[in-house]
N, C-alpha and C. Protein backbone atom coordinates (compact mmCIF):
# COMPACT_ATOMS: atom_id res chain seq x y z
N UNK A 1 12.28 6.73 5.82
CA UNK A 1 11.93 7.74 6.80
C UNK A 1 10.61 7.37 7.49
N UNK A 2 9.57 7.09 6.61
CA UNK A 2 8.73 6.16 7.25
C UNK A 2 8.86 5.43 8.35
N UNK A 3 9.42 4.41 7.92
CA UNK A 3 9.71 3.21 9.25
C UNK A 3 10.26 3.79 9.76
N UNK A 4 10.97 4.55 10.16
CA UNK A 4 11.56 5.77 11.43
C UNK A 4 10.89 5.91 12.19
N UNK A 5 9.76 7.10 11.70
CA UNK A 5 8.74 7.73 12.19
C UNK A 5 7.64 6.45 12.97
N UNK A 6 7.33 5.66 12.58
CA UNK A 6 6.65 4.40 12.73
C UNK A 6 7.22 3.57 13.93
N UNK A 7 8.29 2.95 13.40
CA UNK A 7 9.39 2.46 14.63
C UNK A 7 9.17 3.31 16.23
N UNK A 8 9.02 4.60 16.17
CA UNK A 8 9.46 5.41 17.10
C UNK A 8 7.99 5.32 17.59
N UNK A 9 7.02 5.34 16.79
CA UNK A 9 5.66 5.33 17.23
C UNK A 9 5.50 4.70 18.34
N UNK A 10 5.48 3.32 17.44
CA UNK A 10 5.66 2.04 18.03
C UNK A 10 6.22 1.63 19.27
N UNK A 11 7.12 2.13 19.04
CA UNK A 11 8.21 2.28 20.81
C UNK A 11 7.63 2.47 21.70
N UNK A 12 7.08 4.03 21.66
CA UNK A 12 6.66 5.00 23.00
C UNK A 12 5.06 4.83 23.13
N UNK A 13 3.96 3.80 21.97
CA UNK A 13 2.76 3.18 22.59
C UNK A 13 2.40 2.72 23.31
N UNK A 14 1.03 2.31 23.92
CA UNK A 14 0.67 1.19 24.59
C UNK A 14 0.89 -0.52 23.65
N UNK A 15 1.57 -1.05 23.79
CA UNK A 15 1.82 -2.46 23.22
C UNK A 15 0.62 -3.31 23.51
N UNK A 16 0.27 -4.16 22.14
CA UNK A 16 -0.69 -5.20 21.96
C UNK A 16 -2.07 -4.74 21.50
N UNK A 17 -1.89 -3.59 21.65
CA UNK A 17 -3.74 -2.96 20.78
C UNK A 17 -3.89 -2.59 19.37
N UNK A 18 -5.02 -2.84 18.88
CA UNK A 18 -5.32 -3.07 17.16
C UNK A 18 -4.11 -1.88 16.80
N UNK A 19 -4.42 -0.86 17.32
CA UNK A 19 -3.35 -0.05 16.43
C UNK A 19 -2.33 -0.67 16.48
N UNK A 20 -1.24 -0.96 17.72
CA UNK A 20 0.01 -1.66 17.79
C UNK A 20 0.39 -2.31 16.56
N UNK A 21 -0.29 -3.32 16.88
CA UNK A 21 -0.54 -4.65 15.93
C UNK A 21 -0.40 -4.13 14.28
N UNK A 22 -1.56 -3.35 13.94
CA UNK A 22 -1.63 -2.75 12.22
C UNK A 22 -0.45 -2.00 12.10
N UNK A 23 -0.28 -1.19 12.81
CA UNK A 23 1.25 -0.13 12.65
C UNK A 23 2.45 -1.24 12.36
N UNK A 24 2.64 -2.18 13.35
CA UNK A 24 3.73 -2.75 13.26
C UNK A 24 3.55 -4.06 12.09
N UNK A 25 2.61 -4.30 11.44
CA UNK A 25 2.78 -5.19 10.87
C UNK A 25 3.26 -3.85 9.12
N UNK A 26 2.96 -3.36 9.34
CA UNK A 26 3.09 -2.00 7.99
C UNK A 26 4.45 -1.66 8.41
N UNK A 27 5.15 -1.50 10.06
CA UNK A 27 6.35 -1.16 10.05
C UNK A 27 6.93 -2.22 9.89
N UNK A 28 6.79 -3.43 9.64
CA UNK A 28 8.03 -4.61 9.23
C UNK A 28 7.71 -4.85 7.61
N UNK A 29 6.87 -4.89 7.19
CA UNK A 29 6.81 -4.61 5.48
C UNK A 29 8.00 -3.67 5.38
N UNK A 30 7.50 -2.58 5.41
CA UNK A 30 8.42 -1.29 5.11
C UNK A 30 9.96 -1.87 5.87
N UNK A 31 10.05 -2.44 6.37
CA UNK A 31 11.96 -2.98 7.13
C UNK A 31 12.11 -3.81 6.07
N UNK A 32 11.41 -4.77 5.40
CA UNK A 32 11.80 -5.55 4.48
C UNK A 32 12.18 -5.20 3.33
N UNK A 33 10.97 -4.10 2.99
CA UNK A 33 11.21 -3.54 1.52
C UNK A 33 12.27 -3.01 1.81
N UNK A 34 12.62 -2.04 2.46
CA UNK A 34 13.69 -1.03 2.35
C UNK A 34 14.92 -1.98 2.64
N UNK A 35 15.19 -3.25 3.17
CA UNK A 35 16.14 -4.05 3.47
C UNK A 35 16.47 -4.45 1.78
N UNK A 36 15.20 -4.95 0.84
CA UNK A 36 15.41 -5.69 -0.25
C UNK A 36 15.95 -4.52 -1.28
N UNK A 37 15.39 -3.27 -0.73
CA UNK A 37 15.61 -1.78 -1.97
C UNK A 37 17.36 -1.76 -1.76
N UNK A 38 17.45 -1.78 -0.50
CA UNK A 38 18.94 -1.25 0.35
C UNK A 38 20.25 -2.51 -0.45
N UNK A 39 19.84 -3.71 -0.67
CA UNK A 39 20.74 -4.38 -1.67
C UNK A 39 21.00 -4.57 -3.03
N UNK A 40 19.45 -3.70 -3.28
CA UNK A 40 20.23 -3.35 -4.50
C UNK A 40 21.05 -1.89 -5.35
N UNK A 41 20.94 -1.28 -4.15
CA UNK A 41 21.79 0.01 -4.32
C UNK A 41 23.34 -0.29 -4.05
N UNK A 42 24.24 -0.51 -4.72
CA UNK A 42 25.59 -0.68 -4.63
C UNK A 42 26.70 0.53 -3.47
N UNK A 43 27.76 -0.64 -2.77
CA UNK A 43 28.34 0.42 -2.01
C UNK A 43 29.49 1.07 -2.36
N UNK A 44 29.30 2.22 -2.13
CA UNK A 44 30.25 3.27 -2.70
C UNK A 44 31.80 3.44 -1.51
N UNK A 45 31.87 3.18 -0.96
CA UNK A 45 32.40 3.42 0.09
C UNK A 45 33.16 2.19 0.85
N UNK A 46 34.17 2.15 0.65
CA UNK A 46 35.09 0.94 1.39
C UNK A 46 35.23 -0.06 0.42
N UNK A 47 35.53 -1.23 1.47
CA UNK A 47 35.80 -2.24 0.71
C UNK A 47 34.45 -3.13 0.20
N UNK A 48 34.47 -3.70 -0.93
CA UNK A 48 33.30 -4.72 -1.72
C UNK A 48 33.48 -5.64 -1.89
N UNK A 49 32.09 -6.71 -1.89
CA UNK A 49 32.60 -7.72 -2.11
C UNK A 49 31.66 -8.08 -3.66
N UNK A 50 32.18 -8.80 -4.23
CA UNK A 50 31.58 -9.00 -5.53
C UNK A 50 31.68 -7.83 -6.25
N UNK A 51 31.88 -6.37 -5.79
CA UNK A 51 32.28 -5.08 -6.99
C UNK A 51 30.65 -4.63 -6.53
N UNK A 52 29.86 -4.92 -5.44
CA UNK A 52 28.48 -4.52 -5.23
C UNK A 52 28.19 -4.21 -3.54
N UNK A 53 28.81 -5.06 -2.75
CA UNK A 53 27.91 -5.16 -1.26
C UNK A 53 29.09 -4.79 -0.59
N UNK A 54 28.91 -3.96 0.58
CA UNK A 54 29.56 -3.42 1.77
C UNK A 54 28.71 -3.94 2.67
N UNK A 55 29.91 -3.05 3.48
CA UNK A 55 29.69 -3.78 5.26
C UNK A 55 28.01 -3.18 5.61
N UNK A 56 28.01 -2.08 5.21
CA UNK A 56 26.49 -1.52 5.21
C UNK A 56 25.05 -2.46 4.86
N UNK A 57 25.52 -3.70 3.74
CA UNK A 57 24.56 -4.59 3.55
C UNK A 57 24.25 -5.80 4.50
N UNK A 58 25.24 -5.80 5.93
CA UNK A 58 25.30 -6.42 6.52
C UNK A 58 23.85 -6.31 7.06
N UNK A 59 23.65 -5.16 7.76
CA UNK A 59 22.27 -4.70 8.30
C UNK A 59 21.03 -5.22 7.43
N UNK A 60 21.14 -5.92 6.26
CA UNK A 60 19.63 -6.11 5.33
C UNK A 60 19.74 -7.67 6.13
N UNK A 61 20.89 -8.14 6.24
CA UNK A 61 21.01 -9.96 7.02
C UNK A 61 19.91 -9.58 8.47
N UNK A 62 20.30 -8.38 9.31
CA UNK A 62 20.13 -8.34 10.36
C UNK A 62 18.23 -8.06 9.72
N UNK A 63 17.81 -7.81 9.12
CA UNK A 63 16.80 -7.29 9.01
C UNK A 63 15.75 -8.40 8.40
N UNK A 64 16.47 -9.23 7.35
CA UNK A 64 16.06 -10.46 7.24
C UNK A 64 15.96 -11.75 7.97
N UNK A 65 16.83 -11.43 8.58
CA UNK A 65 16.37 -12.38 10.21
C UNK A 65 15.30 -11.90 11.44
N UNK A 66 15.48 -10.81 11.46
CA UNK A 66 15.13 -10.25 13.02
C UNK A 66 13.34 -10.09 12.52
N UNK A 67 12.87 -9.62 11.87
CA UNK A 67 11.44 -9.32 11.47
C UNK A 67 11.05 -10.62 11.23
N UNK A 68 10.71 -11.41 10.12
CA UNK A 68 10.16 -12.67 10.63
C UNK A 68 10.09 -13.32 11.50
N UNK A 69 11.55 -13.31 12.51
CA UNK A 69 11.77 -14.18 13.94
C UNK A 69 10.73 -13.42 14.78
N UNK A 70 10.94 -11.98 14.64
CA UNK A 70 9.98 -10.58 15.77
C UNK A 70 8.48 -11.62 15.59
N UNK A 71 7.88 -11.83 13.88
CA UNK A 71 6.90 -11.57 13.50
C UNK A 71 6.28 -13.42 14.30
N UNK A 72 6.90 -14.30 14.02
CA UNK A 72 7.25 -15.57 14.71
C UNK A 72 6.76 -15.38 16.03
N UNK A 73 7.89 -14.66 16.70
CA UNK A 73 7.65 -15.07 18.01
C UNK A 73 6.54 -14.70 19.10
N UNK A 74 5.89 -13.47 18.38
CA UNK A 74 5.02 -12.80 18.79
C UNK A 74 3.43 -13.88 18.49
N UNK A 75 3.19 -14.48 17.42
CA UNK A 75 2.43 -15.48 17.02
C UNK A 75 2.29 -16.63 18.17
N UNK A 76 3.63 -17.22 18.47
CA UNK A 76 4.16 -17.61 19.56
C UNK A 76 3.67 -17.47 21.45
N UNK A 77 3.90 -16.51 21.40
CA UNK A 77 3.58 -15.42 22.58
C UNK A 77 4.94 -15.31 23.51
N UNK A 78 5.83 -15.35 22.81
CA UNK A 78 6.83 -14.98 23.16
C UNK A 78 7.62 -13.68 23.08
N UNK A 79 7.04 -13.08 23.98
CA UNK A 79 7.09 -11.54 24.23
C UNK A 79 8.49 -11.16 23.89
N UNK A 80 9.23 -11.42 24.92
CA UNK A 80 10.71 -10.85 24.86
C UNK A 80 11.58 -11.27 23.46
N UNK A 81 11.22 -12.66 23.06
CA UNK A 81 11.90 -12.43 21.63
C UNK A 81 11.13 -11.34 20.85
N UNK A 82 10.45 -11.19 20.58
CA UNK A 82 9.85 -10.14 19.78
C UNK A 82 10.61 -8.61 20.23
N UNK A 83 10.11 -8.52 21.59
CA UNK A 83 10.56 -7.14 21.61
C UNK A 83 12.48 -6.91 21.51
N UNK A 84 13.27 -8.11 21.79
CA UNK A 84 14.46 -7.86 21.47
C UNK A 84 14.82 -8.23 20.28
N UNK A 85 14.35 -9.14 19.11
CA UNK A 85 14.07 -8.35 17.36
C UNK A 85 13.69 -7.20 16.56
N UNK A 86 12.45 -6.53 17.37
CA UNK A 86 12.12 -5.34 16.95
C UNK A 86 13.18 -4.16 17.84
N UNK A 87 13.71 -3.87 18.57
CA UNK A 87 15.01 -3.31 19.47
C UNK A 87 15.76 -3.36 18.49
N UNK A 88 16.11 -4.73 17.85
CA UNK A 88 17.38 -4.73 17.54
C UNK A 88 17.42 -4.22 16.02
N UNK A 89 16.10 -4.50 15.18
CA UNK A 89 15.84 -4.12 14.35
C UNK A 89 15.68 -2.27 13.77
N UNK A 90 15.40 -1.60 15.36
CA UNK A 90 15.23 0.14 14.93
C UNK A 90 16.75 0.11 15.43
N UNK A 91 17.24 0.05 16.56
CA UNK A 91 18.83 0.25 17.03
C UNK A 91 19.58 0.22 15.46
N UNK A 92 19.57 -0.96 14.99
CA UNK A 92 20.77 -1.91 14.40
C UNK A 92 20.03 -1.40 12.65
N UNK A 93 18.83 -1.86 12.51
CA UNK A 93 18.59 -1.22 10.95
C UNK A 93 18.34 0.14 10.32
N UNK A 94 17.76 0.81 11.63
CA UNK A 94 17.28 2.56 11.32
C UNK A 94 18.46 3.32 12.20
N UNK A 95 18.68 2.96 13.19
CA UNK A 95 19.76 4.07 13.97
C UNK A 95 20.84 4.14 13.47
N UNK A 96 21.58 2.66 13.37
CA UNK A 96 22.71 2.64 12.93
C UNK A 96 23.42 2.54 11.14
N UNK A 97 22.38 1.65 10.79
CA UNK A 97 22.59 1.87 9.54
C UNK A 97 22.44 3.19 9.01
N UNK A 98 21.28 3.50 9.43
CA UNK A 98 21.06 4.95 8.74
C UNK A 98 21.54 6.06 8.81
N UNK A 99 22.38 5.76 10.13
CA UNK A 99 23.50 6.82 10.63
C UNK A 99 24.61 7.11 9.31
N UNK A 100 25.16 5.80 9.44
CA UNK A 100 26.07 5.32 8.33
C UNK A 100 25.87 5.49 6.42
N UNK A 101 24.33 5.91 6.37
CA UNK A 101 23.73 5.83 5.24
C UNK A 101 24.10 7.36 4.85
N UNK A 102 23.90 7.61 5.99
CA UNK A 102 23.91 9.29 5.41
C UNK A 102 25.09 10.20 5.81
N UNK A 103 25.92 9.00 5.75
CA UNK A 103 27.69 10.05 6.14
C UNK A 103 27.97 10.79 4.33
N UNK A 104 28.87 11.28 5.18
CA UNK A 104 29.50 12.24 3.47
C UNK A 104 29.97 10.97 2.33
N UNK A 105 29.98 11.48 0.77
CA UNK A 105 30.02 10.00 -0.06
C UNK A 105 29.13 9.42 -0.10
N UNK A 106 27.72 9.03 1.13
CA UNK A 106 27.10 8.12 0.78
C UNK A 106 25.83 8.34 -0.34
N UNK A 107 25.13 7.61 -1.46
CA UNK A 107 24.06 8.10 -1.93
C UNK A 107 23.34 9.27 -1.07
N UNK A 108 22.43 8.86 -0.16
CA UNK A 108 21.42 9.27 0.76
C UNK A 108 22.03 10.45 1.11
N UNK A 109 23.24 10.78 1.38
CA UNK A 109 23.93 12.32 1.94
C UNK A 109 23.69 13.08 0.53
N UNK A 110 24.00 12.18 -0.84
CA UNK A 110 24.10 13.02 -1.70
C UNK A 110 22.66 13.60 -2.08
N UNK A 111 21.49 12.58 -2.37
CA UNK A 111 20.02 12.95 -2.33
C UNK A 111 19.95 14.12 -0.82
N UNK A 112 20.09 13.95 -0.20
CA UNK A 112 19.80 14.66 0.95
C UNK A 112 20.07 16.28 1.19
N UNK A 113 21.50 16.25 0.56
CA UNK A 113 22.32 17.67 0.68
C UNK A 113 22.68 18.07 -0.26
């Protein structure tokens, strides 16, 4: 929920100032952790592979790529990769996954409701 709130910060700021910068380096920690927490919670829902990972763990790949590349390219000064890693990273790891996280059946619906 954090990186939510953070992510969204982040979005609607002025980009490139100390805050930017500290926020977003605390909001890609928190994408990682919760990417590394998120595989090891088993999926309940559909089909598995190994008796552990769903299609839902797909999003920790997307998250393990896209934040270092974000964190990369920005070092770089390559603006637009960054900002279309971090895009793709709230879209694709907080919007959508999390959409999906918290349907009926899932853990997170059950903590939740």
């Amino acid at each position: 929920m954090l990186a939510f709130v953070l992510g969204t910060l982040l979005l609607l700021q002025k980009k490139g100032t100390v805050l930017h910068r500290l926020v977003g380096k605390f909001f890609m920690v928190l994408m990682l952790l919760t990417a590394l927490i998120a595989l090891c919670m088993p999926a309940q829902i559909g089909p598995t592979l190994l008796g552990h990972f769903g299609f839902i763990h797909l999003f920790c790949l997307l998250i393990f790529y896209a934040v270092p590349s974000a964190y990369f390219a920005i070092r770089q000064g390559n603006l637009a990769k960054h900002k279309a890693n971090l895009i793709g990273v709230y879209v694709g790891g907080l919007l959508i996954a999390g959409a999906f996280a918290f349907l009926p059946g899932r853990l997170l619906h059950s903590w939740l409701f």
